[in-house]
Protein backbone atom coordinates (compact mmCIF):
# COMPACT_ATOMS: atom_id res chain seq x y z
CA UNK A 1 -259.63 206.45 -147.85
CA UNK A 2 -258.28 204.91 -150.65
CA UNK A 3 -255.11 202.51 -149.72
CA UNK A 4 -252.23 201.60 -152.32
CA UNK A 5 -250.60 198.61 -151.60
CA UNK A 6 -247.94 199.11 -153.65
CA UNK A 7 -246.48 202.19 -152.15
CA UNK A 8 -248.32 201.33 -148.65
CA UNK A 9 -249.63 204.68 -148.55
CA UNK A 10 -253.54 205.90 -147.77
CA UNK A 11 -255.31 208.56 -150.07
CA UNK A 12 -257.21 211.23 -148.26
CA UNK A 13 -259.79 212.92 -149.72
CA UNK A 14 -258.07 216.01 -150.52
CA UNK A 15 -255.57 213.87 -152.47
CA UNK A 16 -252.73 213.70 -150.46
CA UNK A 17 -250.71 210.75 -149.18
CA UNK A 18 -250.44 209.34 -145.48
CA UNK A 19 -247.20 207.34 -145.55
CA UNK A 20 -246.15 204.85 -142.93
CA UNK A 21 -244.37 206.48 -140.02
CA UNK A 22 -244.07 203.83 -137.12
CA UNK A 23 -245.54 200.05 -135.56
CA UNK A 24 -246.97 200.33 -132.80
CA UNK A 25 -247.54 196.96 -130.48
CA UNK A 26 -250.93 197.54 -128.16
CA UNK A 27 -252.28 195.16 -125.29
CA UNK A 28 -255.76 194.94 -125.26
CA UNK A 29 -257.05 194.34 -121.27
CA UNK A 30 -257.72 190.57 -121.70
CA UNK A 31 -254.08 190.45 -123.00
CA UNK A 32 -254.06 190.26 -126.14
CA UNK A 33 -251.48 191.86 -128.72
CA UNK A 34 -251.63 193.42 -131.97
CA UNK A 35 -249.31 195.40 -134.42
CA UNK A 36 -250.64 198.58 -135.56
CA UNK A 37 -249.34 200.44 -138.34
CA UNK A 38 -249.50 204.30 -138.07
CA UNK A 39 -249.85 206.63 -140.79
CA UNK A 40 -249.55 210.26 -140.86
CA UNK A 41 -250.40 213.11 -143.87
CA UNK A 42 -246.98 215.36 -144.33
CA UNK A 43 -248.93 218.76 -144.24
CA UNK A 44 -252.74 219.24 -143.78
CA UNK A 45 -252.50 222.93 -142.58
CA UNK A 46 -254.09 224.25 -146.08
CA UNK A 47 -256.45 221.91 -146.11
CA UNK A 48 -260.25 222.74 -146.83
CA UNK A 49 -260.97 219.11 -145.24
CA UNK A 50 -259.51 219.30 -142.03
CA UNK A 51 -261.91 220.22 -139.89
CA UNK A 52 -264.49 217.51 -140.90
CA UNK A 53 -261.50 214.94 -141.64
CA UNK A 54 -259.61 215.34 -137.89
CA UNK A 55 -260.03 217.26 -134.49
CA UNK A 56 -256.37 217.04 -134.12
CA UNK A 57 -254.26 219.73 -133.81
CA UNK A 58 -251.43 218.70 -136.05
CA UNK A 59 -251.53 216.31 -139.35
CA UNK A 60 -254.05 213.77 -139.63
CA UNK A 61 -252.71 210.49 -138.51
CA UNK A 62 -254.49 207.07 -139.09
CA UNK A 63 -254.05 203.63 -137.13
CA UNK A 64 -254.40 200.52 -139.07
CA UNK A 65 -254.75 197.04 -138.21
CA UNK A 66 -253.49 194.96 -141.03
CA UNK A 67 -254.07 191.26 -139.24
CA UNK A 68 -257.69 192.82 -138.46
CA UNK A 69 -258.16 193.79 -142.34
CA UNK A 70 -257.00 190.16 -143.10
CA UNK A 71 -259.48 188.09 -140.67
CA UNK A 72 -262.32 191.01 -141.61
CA UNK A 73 -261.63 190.04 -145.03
CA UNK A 74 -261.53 186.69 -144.51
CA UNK A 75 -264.80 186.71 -142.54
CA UNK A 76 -266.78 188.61 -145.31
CA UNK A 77 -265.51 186.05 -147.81
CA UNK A 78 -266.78 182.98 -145.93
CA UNK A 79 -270.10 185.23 -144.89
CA UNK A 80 -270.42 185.08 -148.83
CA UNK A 81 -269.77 181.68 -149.68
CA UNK A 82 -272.50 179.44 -150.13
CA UNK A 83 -272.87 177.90 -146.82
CA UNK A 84 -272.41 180.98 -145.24
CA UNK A 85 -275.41 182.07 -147.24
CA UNK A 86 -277.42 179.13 -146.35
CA UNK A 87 -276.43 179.51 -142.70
CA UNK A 88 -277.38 183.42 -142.61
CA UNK A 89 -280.67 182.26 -143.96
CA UNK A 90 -281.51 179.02 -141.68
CA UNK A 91 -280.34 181.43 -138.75
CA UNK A 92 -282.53 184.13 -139.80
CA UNK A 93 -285.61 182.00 -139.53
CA UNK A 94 -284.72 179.87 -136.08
CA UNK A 95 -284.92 181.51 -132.75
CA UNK A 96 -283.01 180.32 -130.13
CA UNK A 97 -285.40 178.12 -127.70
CA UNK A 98 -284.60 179.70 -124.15
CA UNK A 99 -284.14 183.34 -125.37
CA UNK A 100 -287.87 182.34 -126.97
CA UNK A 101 -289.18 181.75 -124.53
CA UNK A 102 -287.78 184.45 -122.33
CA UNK A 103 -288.77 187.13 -124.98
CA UNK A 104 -291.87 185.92 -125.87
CA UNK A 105 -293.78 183.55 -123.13
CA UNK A 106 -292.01 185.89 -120.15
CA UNK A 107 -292.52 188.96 -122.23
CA UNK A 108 -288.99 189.82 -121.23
CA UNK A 109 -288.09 193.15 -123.58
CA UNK A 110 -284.94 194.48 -122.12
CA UNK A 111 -282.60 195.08 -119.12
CA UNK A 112 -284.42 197.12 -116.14
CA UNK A 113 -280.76 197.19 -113.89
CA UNK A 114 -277.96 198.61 -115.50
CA UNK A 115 -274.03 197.89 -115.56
CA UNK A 116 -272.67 194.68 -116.19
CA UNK A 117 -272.71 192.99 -112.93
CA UNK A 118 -276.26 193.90 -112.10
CA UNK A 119 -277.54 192.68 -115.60
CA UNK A 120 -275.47 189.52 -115.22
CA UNK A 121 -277.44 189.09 -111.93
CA UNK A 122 -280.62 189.71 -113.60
CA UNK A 123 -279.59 187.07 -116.47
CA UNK A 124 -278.60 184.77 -113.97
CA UNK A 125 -282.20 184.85 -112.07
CA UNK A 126 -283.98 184.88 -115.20
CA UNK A 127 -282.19 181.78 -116.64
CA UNK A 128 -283.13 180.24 -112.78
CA UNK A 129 -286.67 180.88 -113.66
CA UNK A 130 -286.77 178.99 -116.86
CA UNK A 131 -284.66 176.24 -115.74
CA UNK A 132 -287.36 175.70 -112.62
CA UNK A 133 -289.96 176.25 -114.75
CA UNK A 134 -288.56 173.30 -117.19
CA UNK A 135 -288.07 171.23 -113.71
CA UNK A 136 -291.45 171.83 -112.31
CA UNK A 137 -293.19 171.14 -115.90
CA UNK A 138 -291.47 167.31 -116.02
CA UNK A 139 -292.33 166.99 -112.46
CA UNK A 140 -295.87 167.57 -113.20
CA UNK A 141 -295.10 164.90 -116.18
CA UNK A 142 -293.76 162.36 -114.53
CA UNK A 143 -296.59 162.79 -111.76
CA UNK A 144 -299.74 162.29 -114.27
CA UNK A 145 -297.76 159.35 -115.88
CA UNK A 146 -297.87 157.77 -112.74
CA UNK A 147 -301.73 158.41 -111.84
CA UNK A 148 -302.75 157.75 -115.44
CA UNK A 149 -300.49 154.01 -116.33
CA UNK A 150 -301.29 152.64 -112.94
């Protein structure tokens, strides 16, 4: 939809206008709080888009963020900037060393428990794993040093 900031109105695609109606203050569950702006068409019983455009019964109404559309904004600008560029490519190219190894040397693909705990407990024993494996390999080091500069 097309948004005009001048009369803070939204443009649907049957041409009519979604004014401002109320704020609305929500609480996320880890606490946080954001202002929501609410906007509602005046009439959409005649309209041909309805259907595809809402599954409410009344008028199409349409929750905005406007300190989301800020950071979003701000995000796709420094996303675009030439160190975000340069970091997007450099990132694209390097593979994390753990997650690696996991994928690649453990042929680990995906998830075989699911819900959160459970695949936090699976994360948790395959991190375990590595981590012994990364003990047991500088054990083995620091034993041939030992038999080889005697």
């Amino acid at each position: 939809m097309g948004y005009d900031e001048i009369t803070d109105t939204y443009t649907c695609h049957a041409g009519k206008k979604l004014q401002p109606i109320f704020l609305k203050k929500q609480k996320s569950k880890s606490g946080f709080e954001s202002e929501v702006a609410v906007y509602e068409c005046k009439d959409c019983t005649s309209c041909p888009y309805k259907k595809k455009c809402t599954k409410a019964k009344g008028n199409k109404r349409l929750y905005i963020s406007k300190s989301f559309l800020e950071k979003r904004q701000e995000s796709y600008e420094i996303i675009l900037s030439e160190t975000g560029i340069l970091y997007r490519m450099n990132r694209s190219i390097q593979i994390e060393g753990a997650f690696g190894v996991l994928k690649n040397d453990y042929e680990f693909q995906r998830f075989l428990l699911r819900g959160k705990s459970k695949v936090k407990l699976e994360i948790l024993l395959l991190s375990m794993g590595y981590n012994l494996n990364k003990l047991h390999a500088k054990y083995r080091m620091t034993v041939l040093e030992n038999i080889c500069f005697r």
